[in-house]
PDB file of N, CA and C in Angstrom:
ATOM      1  N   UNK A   1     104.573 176.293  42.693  1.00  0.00           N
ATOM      2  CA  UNK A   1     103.319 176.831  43.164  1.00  0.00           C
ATOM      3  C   UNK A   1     102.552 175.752  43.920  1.00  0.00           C
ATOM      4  N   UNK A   2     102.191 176.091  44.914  1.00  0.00           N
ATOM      5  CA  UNK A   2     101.470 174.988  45.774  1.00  0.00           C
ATOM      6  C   UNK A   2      99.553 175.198  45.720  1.00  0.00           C
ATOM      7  N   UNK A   3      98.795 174.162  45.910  1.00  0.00           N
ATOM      8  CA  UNK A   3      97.804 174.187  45.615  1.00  0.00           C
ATOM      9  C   UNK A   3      96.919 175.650  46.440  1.00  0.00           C
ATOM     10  N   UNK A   4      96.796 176.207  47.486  1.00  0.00           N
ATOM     11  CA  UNK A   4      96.613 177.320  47.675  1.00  0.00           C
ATOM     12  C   UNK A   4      96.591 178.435  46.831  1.00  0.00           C
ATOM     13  N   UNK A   5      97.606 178.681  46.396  1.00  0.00           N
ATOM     14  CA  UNK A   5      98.431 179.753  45.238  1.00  0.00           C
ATOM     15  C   UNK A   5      97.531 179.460  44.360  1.00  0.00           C
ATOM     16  N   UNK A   6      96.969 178.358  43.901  1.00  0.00           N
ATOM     17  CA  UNK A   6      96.812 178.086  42.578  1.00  0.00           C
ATOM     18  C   UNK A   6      94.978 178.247  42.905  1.00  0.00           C
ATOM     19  N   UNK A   7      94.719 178.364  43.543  1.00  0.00           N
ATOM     20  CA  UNK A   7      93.358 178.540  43.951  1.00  0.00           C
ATOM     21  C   UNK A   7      93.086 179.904  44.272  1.00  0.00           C
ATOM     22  N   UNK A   8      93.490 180.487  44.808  1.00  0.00           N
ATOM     23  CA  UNK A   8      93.479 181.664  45.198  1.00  0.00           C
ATOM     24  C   UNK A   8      93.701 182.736  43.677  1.00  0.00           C
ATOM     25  N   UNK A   9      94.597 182.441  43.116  1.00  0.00           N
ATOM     26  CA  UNK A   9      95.037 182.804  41.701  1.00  0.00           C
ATOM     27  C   UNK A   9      93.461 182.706  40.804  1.00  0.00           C
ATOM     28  N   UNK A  10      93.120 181.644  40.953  1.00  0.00           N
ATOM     29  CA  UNK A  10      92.227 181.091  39.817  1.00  0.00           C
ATOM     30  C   UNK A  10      90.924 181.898  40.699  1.00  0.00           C
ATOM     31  N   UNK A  11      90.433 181.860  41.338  1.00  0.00           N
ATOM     32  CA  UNK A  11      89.560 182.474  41.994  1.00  0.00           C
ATOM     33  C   UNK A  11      89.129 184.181  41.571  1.00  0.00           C
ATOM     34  N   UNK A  12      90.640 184.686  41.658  1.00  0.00           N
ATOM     35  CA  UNK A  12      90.704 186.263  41.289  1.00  0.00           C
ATOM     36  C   UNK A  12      91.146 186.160  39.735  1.00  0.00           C
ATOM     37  N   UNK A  13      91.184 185.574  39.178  1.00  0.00           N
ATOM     38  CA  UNK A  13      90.763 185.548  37.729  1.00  0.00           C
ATOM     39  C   UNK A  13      89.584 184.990  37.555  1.00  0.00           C
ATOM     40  N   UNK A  14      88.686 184.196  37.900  1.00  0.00           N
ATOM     41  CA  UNK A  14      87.142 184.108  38.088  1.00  0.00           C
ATOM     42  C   UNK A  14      86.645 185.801  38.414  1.00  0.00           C
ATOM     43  N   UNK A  15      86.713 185.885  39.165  1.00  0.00           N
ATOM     44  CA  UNK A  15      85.804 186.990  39.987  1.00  0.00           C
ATOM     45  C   UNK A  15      86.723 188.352  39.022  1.00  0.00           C
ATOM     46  N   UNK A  16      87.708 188.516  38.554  1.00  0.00           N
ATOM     47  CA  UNK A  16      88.134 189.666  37.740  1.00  0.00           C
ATOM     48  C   UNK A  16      87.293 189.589  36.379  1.00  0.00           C
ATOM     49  N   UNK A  17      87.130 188.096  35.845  1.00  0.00           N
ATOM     50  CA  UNK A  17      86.655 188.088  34.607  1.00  0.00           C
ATOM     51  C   UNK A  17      84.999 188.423  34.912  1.00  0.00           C
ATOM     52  N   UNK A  18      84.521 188.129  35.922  1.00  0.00           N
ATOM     53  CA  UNK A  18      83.165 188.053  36.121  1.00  0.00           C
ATOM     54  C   UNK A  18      82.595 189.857  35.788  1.00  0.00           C
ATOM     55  N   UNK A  19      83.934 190.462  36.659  1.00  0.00           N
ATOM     56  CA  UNK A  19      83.589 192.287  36.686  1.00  0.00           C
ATOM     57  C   UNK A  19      83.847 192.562  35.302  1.00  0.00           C
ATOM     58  N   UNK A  20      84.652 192.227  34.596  1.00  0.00           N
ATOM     59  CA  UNK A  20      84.853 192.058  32.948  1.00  0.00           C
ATOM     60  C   UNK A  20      83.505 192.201  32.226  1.00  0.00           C
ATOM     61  N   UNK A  21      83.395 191.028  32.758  1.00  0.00           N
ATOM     62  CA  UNK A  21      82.072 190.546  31.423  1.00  0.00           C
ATOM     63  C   UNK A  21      80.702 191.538  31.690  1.00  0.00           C
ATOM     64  N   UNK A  22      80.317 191.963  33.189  1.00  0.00           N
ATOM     65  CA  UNK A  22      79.633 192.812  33.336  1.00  0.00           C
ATOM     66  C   UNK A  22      79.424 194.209  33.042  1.00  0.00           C
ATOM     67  N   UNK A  23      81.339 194.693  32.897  1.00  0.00           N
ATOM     68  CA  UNK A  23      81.124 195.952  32.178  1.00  0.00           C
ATOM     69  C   UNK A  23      80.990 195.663  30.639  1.00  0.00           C
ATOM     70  N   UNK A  24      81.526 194.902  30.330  1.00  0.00           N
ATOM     71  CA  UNK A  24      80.769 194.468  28.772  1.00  0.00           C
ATOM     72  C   UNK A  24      79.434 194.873  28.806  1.00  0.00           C
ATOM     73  N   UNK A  25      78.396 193.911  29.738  1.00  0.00           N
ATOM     74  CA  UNK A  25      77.392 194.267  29.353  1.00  0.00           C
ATOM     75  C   UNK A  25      76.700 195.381  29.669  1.00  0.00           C
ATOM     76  N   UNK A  26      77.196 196.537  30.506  1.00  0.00           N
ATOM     77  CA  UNK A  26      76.840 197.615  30.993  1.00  0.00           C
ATOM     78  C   UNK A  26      77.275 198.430  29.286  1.00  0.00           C
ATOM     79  N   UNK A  27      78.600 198.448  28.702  1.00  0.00           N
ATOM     80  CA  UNK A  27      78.544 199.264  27.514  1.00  0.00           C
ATOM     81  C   UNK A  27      77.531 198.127  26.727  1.00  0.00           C
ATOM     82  N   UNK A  28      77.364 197.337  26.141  1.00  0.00           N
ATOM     83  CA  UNK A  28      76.202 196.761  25.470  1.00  0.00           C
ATOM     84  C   UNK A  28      74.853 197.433  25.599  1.00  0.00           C
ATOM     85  N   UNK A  29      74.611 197.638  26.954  1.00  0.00           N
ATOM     86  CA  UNK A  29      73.029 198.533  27.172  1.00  0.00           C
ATOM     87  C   UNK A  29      72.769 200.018  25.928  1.00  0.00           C
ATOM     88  N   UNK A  30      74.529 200.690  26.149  1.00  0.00           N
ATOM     89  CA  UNK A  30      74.131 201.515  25.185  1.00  0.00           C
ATOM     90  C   UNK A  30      73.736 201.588  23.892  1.00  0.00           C
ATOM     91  N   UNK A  31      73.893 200.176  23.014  1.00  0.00           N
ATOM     92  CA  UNK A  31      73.631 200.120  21.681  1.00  0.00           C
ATOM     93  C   UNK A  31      72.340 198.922  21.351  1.00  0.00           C
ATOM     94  N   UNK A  32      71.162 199.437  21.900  1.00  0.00           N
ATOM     95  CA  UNK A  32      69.819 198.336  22.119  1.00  0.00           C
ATOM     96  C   UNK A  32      69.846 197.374  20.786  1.00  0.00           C
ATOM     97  N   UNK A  33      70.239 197.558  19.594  1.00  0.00           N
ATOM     98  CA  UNK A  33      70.224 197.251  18.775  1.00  0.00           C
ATOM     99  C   UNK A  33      70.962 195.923  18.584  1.00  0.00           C
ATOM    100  N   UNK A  34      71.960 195.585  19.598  1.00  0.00           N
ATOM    101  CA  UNK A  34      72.689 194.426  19.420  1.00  0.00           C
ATOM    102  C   UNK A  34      72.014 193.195  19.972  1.00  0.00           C
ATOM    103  N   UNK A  35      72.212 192.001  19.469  1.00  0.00           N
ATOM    104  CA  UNK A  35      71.786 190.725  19.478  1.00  0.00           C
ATOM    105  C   UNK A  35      72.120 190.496  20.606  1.00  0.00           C
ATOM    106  N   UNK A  36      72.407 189.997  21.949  1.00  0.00           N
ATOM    107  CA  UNK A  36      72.816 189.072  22.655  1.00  0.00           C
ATOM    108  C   UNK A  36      72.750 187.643  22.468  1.00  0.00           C
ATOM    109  N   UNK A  37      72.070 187.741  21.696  1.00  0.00           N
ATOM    110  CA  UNK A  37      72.233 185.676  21.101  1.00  0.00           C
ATOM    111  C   UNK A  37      73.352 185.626  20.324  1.00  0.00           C
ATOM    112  N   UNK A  38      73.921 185.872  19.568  1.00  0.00           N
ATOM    113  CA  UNK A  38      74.633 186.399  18.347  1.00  0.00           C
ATOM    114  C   UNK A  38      76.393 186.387  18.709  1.00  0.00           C
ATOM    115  N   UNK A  39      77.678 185.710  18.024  1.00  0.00           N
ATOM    116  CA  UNK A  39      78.489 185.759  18.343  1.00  0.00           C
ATOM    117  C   UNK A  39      78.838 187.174  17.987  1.00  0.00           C
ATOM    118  N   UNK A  40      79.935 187.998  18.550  1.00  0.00           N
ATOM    119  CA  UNK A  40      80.563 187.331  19.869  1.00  0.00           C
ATOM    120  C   UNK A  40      79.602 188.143  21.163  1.00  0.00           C
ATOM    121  N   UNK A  41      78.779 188.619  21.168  1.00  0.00           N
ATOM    122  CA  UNK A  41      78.147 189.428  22.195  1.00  0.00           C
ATOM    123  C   UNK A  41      77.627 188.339  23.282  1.00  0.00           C
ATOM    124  N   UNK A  42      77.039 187.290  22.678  1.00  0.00           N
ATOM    125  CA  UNK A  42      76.514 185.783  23.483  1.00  0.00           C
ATOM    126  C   UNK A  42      77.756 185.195  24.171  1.00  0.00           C
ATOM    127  N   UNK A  43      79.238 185.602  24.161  1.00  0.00           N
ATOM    128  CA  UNK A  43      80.596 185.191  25.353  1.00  0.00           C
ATOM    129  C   UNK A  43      80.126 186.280  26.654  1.00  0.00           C
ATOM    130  N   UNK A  44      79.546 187.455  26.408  1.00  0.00           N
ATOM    131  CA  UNK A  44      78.938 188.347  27.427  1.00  0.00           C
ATOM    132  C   UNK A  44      77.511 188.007  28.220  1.00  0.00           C
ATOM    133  N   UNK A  45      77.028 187.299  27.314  1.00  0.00           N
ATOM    134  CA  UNK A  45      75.379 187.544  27.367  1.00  0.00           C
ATOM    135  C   UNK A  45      75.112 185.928  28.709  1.00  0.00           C
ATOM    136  N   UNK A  46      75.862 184.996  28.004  1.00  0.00           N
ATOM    137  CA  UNK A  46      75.758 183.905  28.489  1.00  0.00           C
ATOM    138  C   UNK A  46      76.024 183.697  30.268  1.00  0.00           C
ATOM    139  N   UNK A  47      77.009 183.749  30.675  1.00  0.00           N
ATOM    140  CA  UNK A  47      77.576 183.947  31.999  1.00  0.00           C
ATOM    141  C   UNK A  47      76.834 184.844  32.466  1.00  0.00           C
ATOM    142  N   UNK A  48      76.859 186.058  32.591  1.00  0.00           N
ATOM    143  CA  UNK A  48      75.879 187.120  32.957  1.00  0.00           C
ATOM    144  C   UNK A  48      74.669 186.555  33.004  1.00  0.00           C
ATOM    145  N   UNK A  49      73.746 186.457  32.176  1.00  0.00           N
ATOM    146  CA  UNK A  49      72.139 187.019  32.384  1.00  0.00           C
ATOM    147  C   UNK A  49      71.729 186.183  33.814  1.00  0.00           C
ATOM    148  N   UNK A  50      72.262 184.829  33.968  1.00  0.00           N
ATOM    149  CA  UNK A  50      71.731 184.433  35.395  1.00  0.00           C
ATOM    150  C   UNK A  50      71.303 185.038  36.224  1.00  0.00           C
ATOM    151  N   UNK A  51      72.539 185.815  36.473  1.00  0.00           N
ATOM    152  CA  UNK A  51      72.552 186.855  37.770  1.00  0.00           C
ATOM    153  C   UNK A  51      71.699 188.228  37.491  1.00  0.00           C
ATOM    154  N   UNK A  52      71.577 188.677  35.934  1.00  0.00           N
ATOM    155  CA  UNK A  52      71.210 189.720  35.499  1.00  0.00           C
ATOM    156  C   UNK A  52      69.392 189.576  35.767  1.00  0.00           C
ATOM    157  N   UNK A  53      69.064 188.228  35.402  1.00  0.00           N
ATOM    158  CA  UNK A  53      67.717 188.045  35.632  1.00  0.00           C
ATOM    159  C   UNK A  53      67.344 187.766  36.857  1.00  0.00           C
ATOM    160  N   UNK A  54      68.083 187.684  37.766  1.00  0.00           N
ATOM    161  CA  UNK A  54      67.873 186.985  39.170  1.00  0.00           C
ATOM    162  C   UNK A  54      67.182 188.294  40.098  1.00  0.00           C
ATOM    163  N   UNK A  55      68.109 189.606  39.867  1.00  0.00           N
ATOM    164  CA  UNK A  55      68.661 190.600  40.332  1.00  0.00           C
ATOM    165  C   UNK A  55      67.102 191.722  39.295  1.00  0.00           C
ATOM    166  N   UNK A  56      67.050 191.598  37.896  1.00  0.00           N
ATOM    167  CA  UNK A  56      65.931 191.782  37.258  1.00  0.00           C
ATOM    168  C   UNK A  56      64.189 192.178  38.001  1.00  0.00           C
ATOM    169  N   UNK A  57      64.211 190.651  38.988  1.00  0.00           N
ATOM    170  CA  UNK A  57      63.121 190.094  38.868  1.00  0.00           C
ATOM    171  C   UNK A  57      62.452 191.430  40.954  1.00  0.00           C
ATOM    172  N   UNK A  58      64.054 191.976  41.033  1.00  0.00           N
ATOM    173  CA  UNK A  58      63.930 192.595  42.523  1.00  0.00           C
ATOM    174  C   UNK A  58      63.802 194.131  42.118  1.00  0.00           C
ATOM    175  N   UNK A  59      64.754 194.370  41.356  1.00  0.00           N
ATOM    176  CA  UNK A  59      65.407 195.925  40.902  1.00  0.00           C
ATOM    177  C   UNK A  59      64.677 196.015  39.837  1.00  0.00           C
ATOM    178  N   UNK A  60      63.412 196.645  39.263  1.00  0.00           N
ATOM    179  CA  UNK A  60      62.883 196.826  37.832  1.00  0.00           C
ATOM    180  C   UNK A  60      64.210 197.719  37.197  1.00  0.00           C
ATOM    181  N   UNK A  61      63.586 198.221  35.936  1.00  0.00           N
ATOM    182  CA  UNK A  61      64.363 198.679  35.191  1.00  0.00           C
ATOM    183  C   UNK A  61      63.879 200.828  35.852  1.00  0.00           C
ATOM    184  N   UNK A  62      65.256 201.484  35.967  1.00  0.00           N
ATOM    185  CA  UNK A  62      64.577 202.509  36.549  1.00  0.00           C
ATOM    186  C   UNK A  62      64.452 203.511  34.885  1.00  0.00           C
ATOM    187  N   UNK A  63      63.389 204.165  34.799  1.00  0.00           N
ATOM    188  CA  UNK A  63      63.233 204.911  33.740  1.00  0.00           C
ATOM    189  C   UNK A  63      63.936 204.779  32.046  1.00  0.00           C
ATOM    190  N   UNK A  64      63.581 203.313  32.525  1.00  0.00           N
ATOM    191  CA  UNK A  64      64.120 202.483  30.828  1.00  0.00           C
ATOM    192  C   UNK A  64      65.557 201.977  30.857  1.00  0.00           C
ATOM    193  N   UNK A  65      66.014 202.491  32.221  1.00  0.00           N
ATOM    194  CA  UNK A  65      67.648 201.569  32.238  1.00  0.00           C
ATOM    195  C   UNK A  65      67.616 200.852  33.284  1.00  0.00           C
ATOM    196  N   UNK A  66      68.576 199.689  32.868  1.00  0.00           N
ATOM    197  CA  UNK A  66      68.615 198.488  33.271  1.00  0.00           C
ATOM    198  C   UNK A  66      70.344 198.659  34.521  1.00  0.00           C
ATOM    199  N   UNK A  67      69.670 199.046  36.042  1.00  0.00           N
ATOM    200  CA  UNK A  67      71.071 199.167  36.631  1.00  0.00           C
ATOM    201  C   UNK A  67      72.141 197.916  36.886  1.00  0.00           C
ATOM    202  N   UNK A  68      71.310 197.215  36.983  1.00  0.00           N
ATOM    203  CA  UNK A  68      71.626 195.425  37.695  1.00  0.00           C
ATOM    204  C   UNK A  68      73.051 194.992  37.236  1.00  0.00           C
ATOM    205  N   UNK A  69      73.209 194.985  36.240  1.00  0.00           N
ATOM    206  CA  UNK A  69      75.081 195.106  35.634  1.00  0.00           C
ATOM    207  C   UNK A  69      75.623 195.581  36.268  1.00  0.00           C
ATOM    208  N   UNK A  70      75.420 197.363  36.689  1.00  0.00           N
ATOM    209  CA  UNK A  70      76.249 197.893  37.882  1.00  0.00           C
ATOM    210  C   UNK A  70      76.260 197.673  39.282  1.00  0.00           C
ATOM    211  N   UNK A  71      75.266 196.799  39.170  1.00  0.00           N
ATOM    212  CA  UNK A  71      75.163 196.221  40.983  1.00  0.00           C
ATOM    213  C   UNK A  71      76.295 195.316  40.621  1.00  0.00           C
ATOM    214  N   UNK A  72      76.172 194.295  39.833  1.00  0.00           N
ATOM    215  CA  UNK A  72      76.885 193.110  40.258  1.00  0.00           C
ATOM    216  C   UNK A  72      78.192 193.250  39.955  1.00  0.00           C
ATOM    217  N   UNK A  73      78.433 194.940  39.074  1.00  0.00           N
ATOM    218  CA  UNK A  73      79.904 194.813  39.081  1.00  0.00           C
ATOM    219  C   UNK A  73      80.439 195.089  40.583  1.00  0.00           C
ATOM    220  N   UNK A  74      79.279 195.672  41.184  1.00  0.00           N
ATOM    221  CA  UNK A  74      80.270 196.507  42.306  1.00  0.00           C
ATOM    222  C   UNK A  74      80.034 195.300  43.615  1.00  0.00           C
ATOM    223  N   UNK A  75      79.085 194.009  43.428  1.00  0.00           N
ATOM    224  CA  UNK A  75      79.264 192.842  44.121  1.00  0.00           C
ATOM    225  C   UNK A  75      80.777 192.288  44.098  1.00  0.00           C
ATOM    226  N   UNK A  76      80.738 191.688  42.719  1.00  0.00           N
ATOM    227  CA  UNK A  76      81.992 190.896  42.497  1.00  0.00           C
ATOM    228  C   UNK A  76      83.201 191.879  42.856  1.00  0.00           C
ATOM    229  N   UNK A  77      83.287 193.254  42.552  1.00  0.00           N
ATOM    230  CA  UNK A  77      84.330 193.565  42.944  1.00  0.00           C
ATOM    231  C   UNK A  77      84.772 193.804  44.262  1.00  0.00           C
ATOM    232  N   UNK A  78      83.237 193.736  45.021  1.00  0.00           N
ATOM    233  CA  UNK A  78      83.533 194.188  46.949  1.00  0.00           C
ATOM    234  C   UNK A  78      84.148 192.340  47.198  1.00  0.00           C
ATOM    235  N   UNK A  79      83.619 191.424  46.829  1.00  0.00           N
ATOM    236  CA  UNK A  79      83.865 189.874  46.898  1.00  0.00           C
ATOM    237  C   UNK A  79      85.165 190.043  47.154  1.00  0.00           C
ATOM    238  N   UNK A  80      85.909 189.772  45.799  1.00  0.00           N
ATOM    239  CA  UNK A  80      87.175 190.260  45.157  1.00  0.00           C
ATOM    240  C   UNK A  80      88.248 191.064  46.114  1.00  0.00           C
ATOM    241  N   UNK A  81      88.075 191.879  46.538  1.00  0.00           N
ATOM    242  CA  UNK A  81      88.529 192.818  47.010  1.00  0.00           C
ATOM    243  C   UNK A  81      88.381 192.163  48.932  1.00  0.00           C
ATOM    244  N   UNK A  82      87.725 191.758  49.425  1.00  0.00           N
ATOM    245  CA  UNK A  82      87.151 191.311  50.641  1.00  0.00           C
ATOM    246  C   UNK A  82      87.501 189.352  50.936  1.00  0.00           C
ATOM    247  N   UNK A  83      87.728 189.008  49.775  1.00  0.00           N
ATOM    248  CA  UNK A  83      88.253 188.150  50.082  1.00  0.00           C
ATOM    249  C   UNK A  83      89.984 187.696  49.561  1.00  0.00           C
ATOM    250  N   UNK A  84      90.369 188.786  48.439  1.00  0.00           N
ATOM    251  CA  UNK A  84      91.565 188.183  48.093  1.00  0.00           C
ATOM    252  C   UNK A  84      92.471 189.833  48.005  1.00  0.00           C
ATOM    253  N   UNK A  85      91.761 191.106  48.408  1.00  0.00           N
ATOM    254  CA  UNK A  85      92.661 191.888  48.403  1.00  0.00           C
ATOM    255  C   UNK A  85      93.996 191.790  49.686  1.00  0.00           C
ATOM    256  N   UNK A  86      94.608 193.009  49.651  1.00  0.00           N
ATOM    257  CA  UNK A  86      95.312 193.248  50.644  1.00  0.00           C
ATOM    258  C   UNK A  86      95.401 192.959  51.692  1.00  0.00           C
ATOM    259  N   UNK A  87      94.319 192.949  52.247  1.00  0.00           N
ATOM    260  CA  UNK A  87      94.001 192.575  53.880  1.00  0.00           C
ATOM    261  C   UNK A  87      92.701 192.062  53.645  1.00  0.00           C
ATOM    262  N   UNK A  88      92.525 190.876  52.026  1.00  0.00           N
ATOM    263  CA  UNK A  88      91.510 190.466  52.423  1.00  0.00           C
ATOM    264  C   UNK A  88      91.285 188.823  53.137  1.00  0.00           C
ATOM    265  N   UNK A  89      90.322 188.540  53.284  1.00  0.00           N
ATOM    266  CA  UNK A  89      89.875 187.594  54.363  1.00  0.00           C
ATOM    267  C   UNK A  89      90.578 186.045  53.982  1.00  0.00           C
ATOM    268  N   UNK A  90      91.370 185.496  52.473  1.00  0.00           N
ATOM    269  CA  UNK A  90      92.116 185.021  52.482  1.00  0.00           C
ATOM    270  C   UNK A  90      93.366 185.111  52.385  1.00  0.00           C
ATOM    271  N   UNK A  91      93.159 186.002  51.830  1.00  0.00           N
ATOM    272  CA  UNK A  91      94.786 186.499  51.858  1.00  0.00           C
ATOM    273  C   UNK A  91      95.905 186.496  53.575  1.00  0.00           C
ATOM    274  N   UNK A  92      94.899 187.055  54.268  1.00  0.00           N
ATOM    275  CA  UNK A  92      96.021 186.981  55.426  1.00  0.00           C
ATOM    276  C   UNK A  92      95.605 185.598  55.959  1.00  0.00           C
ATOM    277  N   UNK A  93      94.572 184.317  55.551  1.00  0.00           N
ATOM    278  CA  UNK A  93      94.679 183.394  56.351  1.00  0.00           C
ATOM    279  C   UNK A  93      95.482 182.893  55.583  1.00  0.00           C
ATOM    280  N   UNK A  94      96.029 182.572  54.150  1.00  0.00           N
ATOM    281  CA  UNK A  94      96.984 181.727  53.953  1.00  0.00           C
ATOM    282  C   UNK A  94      98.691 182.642  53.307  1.00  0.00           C
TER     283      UNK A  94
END
């Protein structure tokens, strides 16, 4: 495997785990009752809220739900998809 491969690889396991952890926290919304500080929900809570509060502070919450999880799943996955799918933007340069 040459260093390319190995970047490109690691990249779309970044950005796969990232859409991961977000639908985590999209089913988390349904049970208000859970800790996010608290193992293991805080392996979700941690990575996420950056972006969750960033995104928070533009998008309020619409009629008590919190969409911003589903934005950023469908970020990372256009990323994802746009830079390492099929015909995406690295993929055909290397």
């Amino acid at each position: 495997m040459d260093a390319t491969t190995i970047a490109l690889t690691s990249l779309s396991i970044a950005l796969g785990a990232m859409t991961f952890l977000f639908i985590v926290r999209i089913v988390l919304t349904w049970y208000p009752q859970v800790e996010l500080q608290k193992f293991p929900f805080n392996l979700a809570a941690i990575p996420t809220e950056p972006f969750l509060a960033l995104t928070r502070k533009v998008i309020q919450p619409l009629g008590g739900v919190d969409i911003t999880p589903i934005i950023w799943v469908g970020i990372f996955s256009l990323l994802r998809e746009m830079l390492l799918g099929q015909q995406g933007i690295l993929t055909m340069m290397f």
